[in-house]
PDB file of N, CA and C in Angstrom:
ATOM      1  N   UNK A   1     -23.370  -9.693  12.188  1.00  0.00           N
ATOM      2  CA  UNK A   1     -23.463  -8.296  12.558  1.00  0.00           C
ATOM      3  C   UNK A   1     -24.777  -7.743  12.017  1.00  0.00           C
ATOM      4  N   UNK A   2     -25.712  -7.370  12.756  1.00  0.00           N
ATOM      5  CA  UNK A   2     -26.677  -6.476  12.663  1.00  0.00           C
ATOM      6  C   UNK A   2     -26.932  -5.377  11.375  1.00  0.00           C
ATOM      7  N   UNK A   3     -27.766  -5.205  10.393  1.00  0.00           N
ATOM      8  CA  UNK A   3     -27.026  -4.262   9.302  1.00  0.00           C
ATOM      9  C   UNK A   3     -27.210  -2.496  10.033  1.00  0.00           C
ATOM     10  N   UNK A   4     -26.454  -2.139   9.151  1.00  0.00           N
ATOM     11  CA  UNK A   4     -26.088  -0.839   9.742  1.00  0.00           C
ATOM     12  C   UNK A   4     -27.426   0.181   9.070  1.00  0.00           C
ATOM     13  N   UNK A   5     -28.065   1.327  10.323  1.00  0.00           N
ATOM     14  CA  UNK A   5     -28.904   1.910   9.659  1.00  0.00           C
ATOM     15  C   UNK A   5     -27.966   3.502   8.881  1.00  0.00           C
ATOM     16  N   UNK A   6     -26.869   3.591   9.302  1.00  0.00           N
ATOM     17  CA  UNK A   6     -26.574   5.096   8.554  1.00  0.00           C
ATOM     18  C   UNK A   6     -25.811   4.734   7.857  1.00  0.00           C
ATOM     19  N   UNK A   7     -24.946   3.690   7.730  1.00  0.00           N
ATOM     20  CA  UNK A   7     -24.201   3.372   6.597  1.00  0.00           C
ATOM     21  C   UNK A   7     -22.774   3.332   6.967  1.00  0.00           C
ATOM     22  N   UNK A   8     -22.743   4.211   8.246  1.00  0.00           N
ATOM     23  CA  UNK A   8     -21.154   3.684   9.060  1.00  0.00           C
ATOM     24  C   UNK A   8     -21.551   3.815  10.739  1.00  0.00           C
ATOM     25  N   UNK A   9     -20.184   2.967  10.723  1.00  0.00           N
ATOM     26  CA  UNK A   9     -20.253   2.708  12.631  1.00  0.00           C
ATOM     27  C   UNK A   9     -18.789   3.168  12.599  1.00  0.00           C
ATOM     28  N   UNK A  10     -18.990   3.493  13.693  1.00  0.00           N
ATOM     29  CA  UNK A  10     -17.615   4.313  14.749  1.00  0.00           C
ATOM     30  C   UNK A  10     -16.874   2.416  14.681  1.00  0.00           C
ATOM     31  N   UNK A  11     -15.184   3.072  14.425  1.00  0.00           N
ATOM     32  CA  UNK A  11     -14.320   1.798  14.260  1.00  0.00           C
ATOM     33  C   UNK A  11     -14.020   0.898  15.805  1.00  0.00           C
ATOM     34  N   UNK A  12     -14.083   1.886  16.773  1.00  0.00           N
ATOM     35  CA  UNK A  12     -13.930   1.040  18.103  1.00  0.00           C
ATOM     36  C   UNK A  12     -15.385   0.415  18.257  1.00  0.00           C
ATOM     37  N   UNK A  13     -16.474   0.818  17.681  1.00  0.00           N
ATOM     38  CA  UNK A  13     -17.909   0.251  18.440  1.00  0.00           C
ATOM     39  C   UNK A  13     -17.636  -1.351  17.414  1.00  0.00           C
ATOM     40  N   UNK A  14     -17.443  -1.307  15.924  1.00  0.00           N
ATOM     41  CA  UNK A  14     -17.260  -2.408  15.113  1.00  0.00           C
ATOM     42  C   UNK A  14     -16.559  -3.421  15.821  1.00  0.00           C
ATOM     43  N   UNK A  15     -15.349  -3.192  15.945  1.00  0.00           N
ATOM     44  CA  UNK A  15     -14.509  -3.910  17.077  1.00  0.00           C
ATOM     45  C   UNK A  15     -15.016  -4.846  17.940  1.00  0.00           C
ATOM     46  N   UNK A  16     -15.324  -3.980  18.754  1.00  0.00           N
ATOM     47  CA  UNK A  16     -16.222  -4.663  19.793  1.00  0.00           C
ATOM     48  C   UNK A  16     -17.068  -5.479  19.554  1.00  0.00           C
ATOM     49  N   UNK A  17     -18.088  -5.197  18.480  1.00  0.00           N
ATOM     50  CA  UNK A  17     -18.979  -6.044  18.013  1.00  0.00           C
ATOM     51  C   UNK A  17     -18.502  -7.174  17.547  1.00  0.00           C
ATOM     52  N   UNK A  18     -17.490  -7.537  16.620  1.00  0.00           N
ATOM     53  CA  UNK A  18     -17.505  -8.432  16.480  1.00  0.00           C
ATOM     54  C   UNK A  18     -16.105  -9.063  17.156  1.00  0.00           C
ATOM     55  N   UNK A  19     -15.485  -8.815  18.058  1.00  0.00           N
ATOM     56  CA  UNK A  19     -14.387  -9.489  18.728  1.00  0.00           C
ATOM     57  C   UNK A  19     -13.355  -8.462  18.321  1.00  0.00           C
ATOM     58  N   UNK A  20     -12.756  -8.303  17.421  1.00  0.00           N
ATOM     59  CA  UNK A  20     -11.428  -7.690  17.123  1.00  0.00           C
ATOM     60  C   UNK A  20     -10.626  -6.914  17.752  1.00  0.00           C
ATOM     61  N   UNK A  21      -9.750  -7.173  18.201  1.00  0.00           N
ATOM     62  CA  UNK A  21      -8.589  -5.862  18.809  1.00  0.00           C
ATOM     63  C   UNK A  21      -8.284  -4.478  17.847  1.00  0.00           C
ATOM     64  N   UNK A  22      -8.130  -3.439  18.961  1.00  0.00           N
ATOM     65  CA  UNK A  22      -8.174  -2.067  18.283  1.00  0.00           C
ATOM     66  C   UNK A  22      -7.094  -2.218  17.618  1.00  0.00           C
ATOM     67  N   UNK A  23      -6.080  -3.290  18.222  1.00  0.00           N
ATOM     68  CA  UNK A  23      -4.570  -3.193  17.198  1.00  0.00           C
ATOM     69  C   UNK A  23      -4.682  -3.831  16.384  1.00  0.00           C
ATOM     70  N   UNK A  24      -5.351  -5.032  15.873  1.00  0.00           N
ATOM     71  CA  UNK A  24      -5.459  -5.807  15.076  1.00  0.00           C
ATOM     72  C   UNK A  24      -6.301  -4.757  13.747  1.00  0.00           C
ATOM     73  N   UNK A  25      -7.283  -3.831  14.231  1.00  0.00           N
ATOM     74  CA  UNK A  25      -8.256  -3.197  13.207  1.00  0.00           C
ATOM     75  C   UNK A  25      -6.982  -2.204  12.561  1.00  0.00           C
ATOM     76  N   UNK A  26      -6.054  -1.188  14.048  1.00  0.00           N
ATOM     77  CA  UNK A  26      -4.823  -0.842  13.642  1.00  0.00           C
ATOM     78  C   UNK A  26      -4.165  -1.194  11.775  1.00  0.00           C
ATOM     79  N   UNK A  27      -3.480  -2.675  12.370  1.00  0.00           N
ATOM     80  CA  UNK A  27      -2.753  -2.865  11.112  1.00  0.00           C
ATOM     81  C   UNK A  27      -3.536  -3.142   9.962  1.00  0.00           C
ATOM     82  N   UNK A  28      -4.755  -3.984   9.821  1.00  0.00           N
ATOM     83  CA  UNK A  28      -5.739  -4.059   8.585  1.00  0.00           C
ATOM     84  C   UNK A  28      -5.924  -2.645   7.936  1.00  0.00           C
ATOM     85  N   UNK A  29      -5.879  -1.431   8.839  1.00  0.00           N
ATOM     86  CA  UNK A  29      -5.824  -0.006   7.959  1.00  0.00           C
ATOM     87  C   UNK A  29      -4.359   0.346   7.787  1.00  0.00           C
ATOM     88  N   UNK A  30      -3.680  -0.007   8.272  1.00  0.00           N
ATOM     89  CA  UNK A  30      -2.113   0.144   7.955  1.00  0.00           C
ATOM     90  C   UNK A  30      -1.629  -0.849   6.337  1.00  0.00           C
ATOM     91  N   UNK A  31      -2.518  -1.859   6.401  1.00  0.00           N
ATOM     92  CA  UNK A  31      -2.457  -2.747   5.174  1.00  0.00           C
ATOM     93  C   UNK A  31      -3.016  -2.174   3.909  1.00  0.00           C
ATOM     94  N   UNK A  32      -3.592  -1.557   4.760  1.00  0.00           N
ATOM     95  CA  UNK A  32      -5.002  -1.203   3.248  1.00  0.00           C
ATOM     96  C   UNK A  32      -6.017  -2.117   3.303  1.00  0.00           C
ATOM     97  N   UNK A  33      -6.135  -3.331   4.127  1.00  0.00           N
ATOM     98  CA  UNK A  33      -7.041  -4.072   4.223  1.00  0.00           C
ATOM     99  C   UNK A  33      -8.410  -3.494   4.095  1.00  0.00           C
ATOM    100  N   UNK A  34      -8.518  -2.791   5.202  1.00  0.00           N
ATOM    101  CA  UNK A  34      -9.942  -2.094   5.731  1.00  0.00           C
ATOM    102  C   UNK A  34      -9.730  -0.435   5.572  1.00  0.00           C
ATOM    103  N   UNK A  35     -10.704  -0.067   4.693  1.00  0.00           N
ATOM    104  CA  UNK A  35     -10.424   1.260   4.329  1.00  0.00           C
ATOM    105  C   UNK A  35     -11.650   2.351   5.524  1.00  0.00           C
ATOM    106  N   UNK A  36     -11.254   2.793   5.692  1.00  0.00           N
ATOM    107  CA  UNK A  36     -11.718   4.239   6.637  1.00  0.00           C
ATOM    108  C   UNK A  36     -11.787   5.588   6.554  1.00  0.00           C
ATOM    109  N   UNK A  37     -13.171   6.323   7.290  1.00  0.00           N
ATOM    110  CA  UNK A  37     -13.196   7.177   7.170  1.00  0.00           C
ATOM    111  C   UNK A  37     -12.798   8.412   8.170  1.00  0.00           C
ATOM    112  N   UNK A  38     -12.632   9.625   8.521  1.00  0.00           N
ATOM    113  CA  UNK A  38     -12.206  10.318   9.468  1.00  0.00           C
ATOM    114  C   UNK A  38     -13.331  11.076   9.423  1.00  0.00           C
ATOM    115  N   UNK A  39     -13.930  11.395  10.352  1.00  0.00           N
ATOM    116  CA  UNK A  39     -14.884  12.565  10.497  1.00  0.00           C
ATOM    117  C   UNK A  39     -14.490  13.227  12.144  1.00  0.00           C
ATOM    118  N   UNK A  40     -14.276  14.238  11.845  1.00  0.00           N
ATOM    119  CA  UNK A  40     -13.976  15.226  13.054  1.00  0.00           C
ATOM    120  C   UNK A  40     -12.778  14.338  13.873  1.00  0.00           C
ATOM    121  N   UNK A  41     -12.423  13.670  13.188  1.00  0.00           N
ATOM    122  CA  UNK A  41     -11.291  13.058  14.110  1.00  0.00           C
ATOM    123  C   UNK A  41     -11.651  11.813  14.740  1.00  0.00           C
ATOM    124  N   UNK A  42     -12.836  11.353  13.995  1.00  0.00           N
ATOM    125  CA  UNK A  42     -12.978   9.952  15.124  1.00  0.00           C
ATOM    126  C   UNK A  42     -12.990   9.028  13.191  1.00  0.00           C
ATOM    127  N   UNK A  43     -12.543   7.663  13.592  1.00  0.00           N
ATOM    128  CA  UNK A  43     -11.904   6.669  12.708  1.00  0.00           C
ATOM    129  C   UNK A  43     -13.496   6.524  12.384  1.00  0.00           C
ATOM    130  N   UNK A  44     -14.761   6.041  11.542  1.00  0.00           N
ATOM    131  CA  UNK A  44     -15.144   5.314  10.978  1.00  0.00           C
ATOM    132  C   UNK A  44     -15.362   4.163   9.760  1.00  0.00           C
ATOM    133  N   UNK A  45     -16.384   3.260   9.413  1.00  0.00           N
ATOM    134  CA  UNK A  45     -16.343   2.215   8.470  1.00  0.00           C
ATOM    135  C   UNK A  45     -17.792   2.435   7.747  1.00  0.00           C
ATOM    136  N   UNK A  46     -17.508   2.528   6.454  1.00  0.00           N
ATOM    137  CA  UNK A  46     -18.638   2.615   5.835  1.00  0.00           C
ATOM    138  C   UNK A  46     -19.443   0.907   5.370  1.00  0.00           C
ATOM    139  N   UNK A  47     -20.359   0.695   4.954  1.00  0.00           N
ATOM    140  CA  UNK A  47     -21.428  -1.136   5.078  1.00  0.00           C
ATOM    141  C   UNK A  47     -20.294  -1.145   3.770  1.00  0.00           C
ATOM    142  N   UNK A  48     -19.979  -0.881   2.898  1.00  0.00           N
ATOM    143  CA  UNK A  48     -19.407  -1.105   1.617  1.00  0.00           C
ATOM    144  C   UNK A  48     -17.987  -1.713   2.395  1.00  0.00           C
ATOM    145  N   UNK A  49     -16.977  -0.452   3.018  1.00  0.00           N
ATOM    146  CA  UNK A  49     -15.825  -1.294   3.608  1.00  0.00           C
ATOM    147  C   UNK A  49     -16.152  -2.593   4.196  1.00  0.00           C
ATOM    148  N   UNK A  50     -16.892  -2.508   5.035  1.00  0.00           N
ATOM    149  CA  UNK A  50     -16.823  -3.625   5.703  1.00  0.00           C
ATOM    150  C   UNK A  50     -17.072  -5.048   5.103  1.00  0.00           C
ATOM    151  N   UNK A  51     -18.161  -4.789   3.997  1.00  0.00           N
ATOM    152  CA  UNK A  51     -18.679  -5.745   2.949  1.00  0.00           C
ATOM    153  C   UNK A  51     -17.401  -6.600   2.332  1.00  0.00           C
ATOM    154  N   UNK A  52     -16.316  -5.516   1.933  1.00  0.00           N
ATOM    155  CA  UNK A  52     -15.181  -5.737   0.797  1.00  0.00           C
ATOM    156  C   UNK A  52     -14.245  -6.061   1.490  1.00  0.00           C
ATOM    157  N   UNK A  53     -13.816  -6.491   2.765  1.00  0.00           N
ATOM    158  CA  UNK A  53     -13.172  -6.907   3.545  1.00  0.00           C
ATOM    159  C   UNK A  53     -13.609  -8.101   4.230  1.00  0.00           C
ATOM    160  N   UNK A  54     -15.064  -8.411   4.004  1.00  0.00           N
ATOM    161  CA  UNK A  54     -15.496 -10.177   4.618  1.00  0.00           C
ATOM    162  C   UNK A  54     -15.603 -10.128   3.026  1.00  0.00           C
ATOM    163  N   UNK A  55     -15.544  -9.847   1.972  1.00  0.00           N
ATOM    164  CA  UNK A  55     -15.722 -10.328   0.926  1.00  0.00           C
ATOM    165  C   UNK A  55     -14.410 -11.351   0.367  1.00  0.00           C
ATOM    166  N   UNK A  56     -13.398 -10.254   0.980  1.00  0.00           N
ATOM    167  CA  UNK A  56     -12.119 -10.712   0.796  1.00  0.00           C
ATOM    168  C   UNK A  56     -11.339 -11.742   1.394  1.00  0.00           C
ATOM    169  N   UNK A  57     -11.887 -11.545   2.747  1.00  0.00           N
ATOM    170  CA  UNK A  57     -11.569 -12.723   3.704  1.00  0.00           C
ATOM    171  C   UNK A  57     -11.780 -14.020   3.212  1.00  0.00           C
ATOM    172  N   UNK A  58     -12.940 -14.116   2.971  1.00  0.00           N
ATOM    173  CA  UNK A  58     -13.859 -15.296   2.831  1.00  0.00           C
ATOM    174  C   UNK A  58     -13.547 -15.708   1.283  1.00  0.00           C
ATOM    175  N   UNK A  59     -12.725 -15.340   0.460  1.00  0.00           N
ATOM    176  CA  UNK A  59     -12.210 -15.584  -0.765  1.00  0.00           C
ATOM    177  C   UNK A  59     -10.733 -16.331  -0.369  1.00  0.00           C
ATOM    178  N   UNK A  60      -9.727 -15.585   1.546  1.00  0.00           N
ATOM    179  CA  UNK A  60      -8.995 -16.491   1.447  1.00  0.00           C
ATOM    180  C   UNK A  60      -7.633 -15.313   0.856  1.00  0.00           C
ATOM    181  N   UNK A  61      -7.936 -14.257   0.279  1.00  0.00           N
ATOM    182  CA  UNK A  61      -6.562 -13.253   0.132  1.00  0.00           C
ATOM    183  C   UNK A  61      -6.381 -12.804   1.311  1.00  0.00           C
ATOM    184  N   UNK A  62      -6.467 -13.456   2.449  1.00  0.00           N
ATOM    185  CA  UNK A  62      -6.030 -12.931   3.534  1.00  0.00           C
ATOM    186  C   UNK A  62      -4.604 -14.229   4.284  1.00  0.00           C
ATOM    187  N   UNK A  63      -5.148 -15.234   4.072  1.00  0.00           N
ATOM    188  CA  UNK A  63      -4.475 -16.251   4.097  1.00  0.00           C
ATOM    189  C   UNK A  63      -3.152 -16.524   4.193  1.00  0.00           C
ATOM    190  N   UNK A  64      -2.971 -17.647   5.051  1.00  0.00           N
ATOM    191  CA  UNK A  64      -1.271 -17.617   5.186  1.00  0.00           C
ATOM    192  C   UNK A  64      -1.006 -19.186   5.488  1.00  0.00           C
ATOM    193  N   UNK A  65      -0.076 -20.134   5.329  1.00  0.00           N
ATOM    194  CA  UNK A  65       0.844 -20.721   5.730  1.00  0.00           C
ATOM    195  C   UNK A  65       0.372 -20.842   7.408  1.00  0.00           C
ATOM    196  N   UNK A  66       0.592 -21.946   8.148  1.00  0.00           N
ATOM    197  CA  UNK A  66       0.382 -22.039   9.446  1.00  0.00           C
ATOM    198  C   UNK A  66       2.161 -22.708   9.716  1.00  0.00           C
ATOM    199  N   UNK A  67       2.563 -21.673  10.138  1.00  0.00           N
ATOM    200  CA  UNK A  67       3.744 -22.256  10.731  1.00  0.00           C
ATOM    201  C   UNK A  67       3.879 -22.956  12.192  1.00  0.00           C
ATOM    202  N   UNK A  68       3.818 -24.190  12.259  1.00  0.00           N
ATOM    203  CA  UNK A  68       4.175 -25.074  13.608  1.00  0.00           C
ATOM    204  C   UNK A  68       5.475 -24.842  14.338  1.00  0.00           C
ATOM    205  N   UNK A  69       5.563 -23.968  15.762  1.00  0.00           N
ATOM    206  CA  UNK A  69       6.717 -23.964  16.305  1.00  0.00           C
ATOM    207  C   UNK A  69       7.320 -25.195  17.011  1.00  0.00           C
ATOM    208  N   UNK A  70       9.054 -25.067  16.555  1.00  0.00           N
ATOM    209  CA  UNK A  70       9.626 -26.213  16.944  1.00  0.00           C
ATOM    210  C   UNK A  70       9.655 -27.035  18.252  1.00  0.00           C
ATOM    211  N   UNK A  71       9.460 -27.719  18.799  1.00  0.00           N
ATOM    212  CA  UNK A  71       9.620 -28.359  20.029  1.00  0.00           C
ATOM    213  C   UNK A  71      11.195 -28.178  20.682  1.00  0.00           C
TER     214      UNK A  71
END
């Protein structure tokens, strides 16, 4: 991802950028995963959130078990 020149991007433009579903970004703020800001009513992400959330990823506290469904 490109670095950011104001320090946040609108949460649907992030999305987009890098693949993610609006529902998927949904529950990561429902988790507390990805923390956000509100300005006038539109969702943004500040370079720090976003930082502390591939920081986290990539450490693997996101992680789960791969469950194989039964045949």
């Amino acid at each position: 991802m490109p670095p950011l020149r104001s320090g946040l991007v609108a949460l649907p433009r992030w999305c987009e950028s890098i693949g993610l579903s609006p529902v998927t970004a949904w529950r990561f703020r429902k988790r507390g995963w990805l923390k956000t800001v509100n300005i006038a009513g539109r969702i943004y992400l500040t370079d720090e959130a976003v930082h502390e959330l591939t920081r986290r990823a990539e450490a693997g506290e996101f992680a789960r078990d791969v469950k194989v469904p039964r045949s």
